[in-house]
N, C-alpha and C. Protein backbone atom coordinates (compact mmCIF):
# COMPACT_ATOMS: atom_id res chain seq x y z
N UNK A 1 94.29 139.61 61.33
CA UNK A 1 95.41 139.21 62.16
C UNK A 1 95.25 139.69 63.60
N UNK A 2 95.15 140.67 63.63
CA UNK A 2 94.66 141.55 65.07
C UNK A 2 93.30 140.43 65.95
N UNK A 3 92.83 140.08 65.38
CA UNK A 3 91.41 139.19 66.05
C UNK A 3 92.21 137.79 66.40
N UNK A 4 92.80 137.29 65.60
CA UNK A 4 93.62 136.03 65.73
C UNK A 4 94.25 136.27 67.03
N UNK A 5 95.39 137.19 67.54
CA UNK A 5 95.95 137.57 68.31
C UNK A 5 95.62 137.32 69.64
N UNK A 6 93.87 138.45 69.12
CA UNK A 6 92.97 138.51 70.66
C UNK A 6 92.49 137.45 70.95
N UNK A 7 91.88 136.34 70.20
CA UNK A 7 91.69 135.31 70.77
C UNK A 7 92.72 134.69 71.26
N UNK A 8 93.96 134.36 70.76
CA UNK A 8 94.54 133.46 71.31
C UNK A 8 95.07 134.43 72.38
N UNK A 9 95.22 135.30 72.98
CA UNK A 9 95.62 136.09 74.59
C UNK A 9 94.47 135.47 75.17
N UNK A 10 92.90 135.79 74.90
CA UNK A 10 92.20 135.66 75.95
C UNK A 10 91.93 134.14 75.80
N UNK A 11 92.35 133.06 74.84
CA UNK A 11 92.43 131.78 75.39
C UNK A 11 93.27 131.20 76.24
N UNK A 12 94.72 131.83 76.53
CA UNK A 12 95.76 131.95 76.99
C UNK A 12 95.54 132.47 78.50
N UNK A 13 95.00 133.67 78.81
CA UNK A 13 94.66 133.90 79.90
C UNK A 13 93.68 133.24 80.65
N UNK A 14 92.49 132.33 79.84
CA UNK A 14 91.84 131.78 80.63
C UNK A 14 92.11 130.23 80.88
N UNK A 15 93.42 129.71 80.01
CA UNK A 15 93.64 128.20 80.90
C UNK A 15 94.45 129.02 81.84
N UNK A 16 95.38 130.24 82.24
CA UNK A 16 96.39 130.27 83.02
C UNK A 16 95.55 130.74 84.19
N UNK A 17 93.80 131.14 84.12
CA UNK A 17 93.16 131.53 84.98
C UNK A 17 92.58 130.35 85.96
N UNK A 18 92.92 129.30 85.12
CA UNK A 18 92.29 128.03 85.73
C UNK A 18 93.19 127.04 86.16
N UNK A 19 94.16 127.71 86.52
CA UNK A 19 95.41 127.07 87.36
C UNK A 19 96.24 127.86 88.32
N UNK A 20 95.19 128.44 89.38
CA UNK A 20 96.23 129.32 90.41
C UNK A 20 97.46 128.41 90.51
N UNK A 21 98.38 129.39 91.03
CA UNK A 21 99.75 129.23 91.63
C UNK A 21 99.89 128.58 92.68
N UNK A 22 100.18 127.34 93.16
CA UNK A 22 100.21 126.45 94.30
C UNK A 22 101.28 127.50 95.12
N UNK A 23 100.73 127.21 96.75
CA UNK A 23 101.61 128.14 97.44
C UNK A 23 102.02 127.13 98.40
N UNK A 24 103.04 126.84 98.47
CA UNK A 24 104.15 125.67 99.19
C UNK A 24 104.50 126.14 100.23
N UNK A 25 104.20 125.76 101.47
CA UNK A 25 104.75 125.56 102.99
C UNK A 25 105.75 124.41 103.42
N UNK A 26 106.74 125.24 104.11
CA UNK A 26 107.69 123.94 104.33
C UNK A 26 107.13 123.06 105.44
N UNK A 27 107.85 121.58 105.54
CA UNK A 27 107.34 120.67 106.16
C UNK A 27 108.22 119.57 106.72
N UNK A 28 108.43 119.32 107.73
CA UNK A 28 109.49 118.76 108.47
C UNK A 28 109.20 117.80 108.84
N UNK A 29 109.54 116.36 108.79
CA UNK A 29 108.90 115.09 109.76
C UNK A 29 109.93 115.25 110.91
N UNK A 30 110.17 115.10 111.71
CA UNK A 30 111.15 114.46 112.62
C UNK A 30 111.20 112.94 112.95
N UNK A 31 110.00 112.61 112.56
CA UNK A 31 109.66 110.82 113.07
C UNK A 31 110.41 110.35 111.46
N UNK A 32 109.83 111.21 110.56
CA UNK A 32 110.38 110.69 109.32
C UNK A 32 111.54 111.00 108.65
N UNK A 33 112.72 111.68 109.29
CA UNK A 33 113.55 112.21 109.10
C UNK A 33 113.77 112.62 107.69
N UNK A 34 112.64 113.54 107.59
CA UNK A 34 112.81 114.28 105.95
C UNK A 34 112.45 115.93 105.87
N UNK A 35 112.45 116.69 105.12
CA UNK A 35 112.18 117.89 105.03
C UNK A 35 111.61 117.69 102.97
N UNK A 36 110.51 118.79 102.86
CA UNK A 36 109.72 118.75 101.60
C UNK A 36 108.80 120.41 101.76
N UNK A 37 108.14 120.47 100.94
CA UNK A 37 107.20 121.40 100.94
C UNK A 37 105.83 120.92 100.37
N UNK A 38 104.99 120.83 100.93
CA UNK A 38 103.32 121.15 100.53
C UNK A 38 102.91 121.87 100.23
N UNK A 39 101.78 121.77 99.41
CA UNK A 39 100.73 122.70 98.81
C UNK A 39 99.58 122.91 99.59
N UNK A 40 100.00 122.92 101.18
CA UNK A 40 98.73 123.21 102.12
C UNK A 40 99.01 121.71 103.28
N UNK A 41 97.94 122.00 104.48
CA UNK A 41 98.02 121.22 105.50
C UNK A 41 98.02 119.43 105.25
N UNK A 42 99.43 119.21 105.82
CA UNK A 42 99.54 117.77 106.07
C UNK A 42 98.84 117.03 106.73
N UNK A 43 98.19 115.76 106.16
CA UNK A 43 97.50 114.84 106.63
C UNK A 43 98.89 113.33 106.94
N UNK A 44 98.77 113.28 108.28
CA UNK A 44 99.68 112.19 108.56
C UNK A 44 98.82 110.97 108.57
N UNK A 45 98.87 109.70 108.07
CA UNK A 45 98.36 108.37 108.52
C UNK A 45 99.23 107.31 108.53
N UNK A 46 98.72 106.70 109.64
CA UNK A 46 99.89 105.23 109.37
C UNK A 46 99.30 103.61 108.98
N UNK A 47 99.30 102.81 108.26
CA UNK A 47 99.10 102.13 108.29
C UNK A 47 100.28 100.23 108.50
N UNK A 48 99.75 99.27 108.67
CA UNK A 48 100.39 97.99 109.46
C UNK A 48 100.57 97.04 108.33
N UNK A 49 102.17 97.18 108.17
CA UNK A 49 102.40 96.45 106.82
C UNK A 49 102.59 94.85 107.38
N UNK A 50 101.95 93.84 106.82
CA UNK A 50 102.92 92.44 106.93
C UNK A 50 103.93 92.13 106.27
N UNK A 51 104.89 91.73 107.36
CA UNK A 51 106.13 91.05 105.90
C UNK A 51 106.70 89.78 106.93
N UNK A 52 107.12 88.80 105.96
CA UNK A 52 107.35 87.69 107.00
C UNK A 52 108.37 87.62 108.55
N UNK A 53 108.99 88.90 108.47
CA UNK A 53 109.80 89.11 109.82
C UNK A 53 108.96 90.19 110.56
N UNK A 54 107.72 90.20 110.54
CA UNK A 54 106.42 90.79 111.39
C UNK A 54 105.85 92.01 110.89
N UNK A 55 105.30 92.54 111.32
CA UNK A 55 104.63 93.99 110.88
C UNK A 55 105.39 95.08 110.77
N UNK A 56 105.40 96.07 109.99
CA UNK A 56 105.75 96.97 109.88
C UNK A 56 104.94 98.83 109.71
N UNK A 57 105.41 99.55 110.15
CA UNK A 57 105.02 100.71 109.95
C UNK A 57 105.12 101.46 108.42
N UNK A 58 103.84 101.82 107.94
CA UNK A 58 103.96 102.85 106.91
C UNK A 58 103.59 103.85 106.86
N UNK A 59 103.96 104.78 106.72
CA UNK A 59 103.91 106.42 107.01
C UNK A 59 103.64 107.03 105.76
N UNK A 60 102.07 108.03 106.09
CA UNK A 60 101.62 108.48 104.62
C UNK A 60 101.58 110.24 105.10
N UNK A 61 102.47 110.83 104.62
CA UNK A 61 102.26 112.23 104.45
C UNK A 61 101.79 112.92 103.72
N UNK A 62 100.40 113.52 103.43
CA UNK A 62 99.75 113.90 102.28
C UNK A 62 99.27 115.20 102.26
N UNK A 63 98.81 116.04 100.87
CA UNK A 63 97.85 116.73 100.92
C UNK A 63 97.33 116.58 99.58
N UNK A 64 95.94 116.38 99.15
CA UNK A 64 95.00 115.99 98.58
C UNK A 64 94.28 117.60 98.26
N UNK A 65 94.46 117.85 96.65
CA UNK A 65 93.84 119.14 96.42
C UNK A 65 92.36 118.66 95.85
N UNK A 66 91.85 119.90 95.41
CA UNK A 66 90.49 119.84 95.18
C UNK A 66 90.57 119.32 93.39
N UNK A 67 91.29 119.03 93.07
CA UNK A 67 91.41 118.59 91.47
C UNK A 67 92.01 117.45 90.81
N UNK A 68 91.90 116.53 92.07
CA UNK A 68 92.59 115.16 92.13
C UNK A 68 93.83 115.07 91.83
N UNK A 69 94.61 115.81 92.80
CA UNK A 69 95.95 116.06 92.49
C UNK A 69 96.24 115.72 93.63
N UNK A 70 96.54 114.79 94.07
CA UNK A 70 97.73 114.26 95.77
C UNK A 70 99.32 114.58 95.17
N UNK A 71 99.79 114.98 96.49
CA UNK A 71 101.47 115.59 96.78
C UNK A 71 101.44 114.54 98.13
N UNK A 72 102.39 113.22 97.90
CA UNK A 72 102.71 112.68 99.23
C UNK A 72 104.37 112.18 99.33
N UNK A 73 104.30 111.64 100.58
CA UNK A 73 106.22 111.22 101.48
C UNK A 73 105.56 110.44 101.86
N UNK A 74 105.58 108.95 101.52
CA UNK A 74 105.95 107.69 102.36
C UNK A 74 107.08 106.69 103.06
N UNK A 75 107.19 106.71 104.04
CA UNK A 75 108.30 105.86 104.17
C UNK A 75 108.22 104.60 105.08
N UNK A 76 108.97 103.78 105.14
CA UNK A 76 109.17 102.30 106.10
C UNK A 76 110.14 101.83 106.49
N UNK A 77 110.80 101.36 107.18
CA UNK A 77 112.02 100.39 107.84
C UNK A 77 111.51 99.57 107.39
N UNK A 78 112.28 98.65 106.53
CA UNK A 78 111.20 97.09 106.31
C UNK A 78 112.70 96.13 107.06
N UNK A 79 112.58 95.21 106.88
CA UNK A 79 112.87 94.14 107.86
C UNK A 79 114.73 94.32 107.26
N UNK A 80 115.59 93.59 108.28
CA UNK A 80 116.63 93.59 108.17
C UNK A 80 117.28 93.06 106.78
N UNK A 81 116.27 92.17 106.42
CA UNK A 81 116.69 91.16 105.35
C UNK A 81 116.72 91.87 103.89
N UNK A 82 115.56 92.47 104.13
CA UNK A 82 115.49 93.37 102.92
C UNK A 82 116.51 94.56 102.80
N UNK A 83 116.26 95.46 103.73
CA UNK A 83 117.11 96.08 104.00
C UNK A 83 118.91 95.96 103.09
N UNK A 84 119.31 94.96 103.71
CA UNK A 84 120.42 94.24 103.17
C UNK A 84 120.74 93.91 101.43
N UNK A 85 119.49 94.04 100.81
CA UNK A 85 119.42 94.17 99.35
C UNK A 85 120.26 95.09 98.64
N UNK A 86 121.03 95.26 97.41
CA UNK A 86 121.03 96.49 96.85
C UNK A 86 119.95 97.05 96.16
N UNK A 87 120.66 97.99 96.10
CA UNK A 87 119.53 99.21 95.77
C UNK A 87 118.51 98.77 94.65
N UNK A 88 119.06 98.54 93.74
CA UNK A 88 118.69 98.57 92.47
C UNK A 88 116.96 97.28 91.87
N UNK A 89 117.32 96.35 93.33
CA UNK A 89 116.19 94.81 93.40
C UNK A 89 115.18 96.00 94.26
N UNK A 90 115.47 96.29 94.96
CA UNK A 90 114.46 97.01 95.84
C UNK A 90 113.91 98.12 95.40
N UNK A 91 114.65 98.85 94.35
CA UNK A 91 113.49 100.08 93.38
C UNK A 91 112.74 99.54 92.45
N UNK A 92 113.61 98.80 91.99
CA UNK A 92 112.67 97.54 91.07
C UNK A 92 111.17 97.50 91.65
N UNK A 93 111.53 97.00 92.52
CA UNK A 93 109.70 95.89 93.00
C UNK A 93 109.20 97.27 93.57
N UNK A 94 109.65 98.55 94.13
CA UNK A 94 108.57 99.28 94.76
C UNK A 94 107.88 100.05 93.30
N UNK A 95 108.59 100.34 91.95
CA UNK A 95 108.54 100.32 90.50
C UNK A 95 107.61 99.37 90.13
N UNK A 96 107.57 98.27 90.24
CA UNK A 96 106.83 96.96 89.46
C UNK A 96 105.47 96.84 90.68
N UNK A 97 105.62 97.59 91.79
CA UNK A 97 104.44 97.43 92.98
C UNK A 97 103.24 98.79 92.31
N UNK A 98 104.19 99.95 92.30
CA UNK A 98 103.82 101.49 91.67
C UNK A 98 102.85 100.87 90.44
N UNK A 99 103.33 100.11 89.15
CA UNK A 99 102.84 100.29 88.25
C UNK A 99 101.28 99.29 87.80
N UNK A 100 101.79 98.19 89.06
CA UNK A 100 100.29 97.33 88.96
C UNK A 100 100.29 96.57 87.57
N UNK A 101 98.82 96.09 87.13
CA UNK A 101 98.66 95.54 86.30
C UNK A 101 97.90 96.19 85.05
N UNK A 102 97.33 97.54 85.93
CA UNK A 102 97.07 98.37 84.30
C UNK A 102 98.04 99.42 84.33
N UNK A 103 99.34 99.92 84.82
CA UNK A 103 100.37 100.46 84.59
C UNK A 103 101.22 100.40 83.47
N UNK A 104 101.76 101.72 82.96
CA UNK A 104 102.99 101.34 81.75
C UNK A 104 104.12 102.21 82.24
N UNK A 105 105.05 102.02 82.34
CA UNK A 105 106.23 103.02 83.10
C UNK A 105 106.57 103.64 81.71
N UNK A 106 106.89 105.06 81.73
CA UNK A 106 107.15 105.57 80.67
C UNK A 106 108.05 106.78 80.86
N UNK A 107 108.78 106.54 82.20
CA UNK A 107 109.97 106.73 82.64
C UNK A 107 110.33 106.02 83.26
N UNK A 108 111.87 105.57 83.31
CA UNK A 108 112.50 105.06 85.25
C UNK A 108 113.52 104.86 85.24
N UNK A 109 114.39 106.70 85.77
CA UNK A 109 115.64 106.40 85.46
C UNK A 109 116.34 106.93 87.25
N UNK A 110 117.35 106.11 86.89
CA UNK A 110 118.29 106.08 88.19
C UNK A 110 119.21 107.45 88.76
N UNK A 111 118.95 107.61 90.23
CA UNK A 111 119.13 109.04 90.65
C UNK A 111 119.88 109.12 91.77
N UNK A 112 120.72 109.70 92.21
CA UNK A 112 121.16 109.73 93.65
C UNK A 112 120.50 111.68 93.83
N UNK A 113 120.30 111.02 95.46
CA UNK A 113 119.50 112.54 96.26
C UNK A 113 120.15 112.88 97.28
N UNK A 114 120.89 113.86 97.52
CA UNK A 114 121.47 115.01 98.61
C UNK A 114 122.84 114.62 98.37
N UNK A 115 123.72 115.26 99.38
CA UNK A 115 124.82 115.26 99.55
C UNK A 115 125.78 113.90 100.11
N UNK A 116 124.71 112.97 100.81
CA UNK A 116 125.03 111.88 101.09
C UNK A 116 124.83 111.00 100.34
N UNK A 117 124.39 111.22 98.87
CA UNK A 117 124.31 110.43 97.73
C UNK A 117 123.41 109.45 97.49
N UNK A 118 122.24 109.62 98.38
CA UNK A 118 121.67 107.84 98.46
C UNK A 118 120.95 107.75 96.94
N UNK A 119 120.31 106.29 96.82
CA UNK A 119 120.32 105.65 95.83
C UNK A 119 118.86 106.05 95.24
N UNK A 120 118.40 106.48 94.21
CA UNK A 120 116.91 106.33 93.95
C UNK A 120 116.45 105.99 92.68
N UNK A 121 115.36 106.44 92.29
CA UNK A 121 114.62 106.55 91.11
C UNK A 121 113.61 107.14 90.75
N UNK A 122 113.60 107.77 89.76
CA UNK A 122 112.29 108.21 89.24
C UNK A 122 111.66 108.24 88.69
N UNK A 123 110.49 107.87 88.28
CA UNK A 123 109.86 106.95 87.63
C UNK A 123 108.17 107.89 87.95
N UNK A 124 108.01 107.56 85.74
CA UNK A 124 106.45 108.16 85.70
C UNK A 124 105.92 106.98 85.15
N UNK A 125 104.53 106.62 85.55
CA UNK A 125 103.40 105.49 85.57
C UNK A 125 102.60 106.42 84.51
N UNK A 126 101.73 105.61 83.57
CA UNK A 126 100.41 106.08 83.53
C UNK A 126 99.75 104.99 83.45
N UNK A 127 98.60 105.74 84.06
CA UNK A 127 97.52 104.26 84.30
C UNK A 127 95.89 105.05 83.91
N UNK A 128 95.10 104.36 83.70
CA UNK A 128 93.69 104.55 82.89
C UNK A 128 93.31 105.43 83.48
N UNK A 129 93.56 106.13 84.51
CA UNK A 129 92.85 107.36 85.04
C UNK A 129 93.42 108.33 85.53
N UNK A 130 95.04 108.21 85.42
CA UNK A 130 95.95 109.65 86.19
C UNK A 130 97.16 108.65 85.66
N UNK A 131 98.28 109.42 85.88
CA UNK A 131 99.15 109.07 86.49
C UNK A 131 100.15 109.45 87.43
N UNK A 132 101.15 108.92 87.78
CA UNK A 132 101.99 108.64 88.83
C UNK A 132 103.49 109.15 89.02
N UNK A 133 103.80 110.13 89.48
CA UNK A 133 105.36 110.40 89.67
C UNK A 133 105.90 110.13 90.72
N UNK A 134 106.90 109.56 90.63
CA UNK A 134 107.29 108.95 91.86
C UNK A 134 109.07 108.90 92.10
N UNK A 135 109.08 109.83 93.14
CA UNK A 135 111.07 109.63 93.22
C UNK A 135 110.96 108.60 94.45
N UNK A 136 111.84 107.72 94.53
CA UNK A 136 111.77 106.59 95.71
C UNK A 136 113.22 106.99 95.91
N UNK A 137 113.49 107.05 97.02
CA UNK A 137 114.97 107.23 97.81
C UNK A 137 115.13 106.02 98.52
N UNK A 138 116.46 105.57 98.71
CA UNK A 138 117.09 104.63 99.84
C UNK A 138 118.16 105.38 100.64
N UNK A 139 117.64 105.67 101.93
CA UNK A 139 118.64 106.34 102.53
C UNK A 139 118.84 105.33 104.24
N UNK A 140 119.75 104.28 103.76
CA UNK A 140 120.12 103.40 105.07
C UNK A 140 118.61 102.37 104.78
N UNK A 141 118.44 101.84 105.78
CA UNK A 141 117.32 100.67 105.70
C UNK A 141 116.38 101.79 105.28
N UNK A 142 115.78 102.41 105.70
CA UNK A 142 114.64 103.38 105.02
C UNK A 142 114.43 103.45 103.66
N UNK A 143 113.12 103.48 103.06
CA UNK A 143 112.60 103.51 101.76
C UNK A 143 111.68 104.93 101.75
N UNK A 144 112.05 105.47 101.07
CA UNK A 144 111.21 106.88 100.86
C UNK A 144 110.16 106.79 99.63
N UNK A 145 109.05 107.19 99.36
CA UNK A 145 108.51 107.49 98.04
C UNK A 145 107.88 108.72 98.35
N UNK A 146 108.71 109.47 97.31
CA UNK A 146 107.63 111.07 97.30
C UNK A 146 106.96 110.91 95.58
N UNK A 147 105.96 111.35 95.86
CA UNK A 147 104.93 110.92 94.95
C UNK A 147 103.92 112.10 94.40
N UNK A 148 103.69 112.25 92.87
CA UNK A 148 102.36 113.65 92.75
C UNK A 148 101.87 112.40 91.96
N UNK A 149 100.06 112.46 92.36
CA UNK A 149 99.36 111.80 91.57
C UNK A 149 98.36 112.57 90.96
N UNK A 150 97.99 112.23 89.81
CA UNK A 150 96.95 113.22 88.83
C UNK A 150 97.02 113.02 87.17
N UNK A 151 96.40 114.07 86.97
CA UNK A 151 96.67 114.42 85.45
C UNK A 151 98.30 114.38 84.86
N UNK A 152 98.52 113.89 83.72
CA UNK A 152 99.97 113.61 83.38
C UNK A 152 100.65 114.72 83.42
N UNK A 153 99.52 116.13 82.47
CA UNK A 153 99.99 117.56 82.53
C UNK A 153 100.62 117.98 83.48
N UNK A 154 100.08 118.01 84.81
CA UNK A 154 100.60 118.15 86.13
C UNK A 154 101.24 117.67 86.51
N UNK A 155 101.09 116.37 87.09
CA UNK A 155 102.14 115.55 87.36
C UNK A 155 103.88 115.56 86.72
N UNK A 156 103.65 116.07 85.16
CA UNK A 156 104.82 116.39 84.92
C UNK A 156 105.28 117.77 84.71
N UNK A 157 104.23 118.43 85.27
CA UNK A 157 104.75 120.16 85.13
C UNK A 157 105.50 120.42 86.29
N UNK A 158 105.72 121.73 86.50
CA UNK A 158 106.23 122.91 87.53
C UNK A 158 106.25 122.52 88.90
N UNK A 159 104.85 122.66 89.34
CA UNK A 159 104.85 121.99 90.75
C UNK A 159 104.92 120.63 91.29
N UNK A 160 104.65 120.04 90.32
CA UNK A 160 105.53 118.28 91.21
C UNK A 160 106.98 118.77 90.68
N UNK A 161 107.56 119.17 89.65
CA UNK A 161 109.24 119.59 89.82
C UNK A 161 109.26 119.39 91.28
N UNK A 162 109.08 121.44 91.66
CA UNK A 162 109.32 121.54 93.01
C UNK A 162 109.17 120.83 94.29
N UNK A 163 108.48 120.12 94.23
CA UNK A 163 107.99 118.98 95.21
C UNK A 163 108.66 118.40 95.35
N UNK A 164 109.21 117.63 94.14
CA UNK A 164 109.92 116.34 94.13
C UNK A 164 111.48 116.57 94.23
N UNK A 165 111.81 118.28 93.75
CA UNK A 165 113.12 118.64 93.81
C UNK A 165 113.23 118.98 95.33
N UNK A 166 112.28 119.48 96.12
CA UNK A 166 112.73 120.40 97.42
C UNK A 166 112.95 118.95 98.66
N UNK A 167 112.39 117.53 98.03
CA UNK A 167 112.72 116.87 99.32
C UNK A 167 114.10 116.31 99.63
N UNK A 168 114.38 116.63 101.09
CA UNK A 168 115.76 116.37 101.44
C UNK A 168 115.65 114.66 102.53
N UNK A 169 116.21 114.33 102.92
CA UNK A 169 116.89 113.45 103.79
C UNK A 169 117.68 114.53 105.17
N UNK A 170 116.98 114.66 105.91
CA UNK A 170 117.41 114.85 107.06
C UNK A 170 118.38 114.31 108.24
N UNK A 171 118.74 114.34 109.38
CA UNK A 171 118.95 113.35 110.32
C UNK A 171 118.36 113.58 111.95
């Protein structure tokens, strides 16, 4: 019994040895009017969305660990028209965009975020090689997706929690 014990401590200590403690820095957009925390230095990129009332801006806030684990905040103004949608058509399709064609949603349930109540969802993907957590906020025309991509383990453990719990809506 005593040997049983010791192995399972020192099997115990060595997966918990192979998962330091992510150390979270806070992180502020002002362009993106949000507040979150990272697991290390933000990579900002933007890329030029088309939509039939012209181009649009998309905003990728990331940090990319060494274990194929991304922590990101995307957001967009998309066109007036859309905008004007309720909530519920527009989590849909960024949901049915998230999950692709080798996707299976195997969460996606409906959420309001902060004190101003806006509309969201959250929703876990898995797909043939990771999957996908994803809270999407609607706060005014703005579309938010904060997102951990990786291993399911992760993705649904501790630190995407915190991630996904610490982001606010600013002004």
């Amino acid at each position: 019994m005593p040997t049983r014990m010791f192995v399972l401590s020192a099997a115990l200590l060595a997966v918990a040895a192979q998962q330091p403690a992510l150390e979270f820095q806070a992180f502020a957009s002002a362009a993106g009017r949000y507040k979150v925390i990272f697991p290390g230095a933000v990579k900002t990129e933007t890329t030029e969305v088309k939509t039939p009332s012209g181009p649009r801006t998309l905003t990728f806030d990331s940090v990319t660990l060494d274990n194929d684990v991304r922590f990101m905040v995307t957001y967009i103004d998309p066109p007036d028209d859309v905008a004007k949608l309720p909530a519920g058509p527009r989590l849909d399709k960024v949901r049915d965009a998230a999950k692709g064609t080798d996707g299976k949603v195997v969460l996606d349930k409906e959420i309001v975020v902060g004190g101003e109540k806006h509309p969201g969802r959250d929703v876990l993907i898995e797909k043939p090689l990771y999957a996908v957590r994803n809270r999407v906020v609607i706060a005014g025309p703005r579309l938010y997706q904060v997102l951990v991509q990786g291993p399911k383990a992760f993705v649904t453990g501790r630190d995407a929690d915190r991630f996904l719990d610490a982001f606010e809506v600013t002004k």
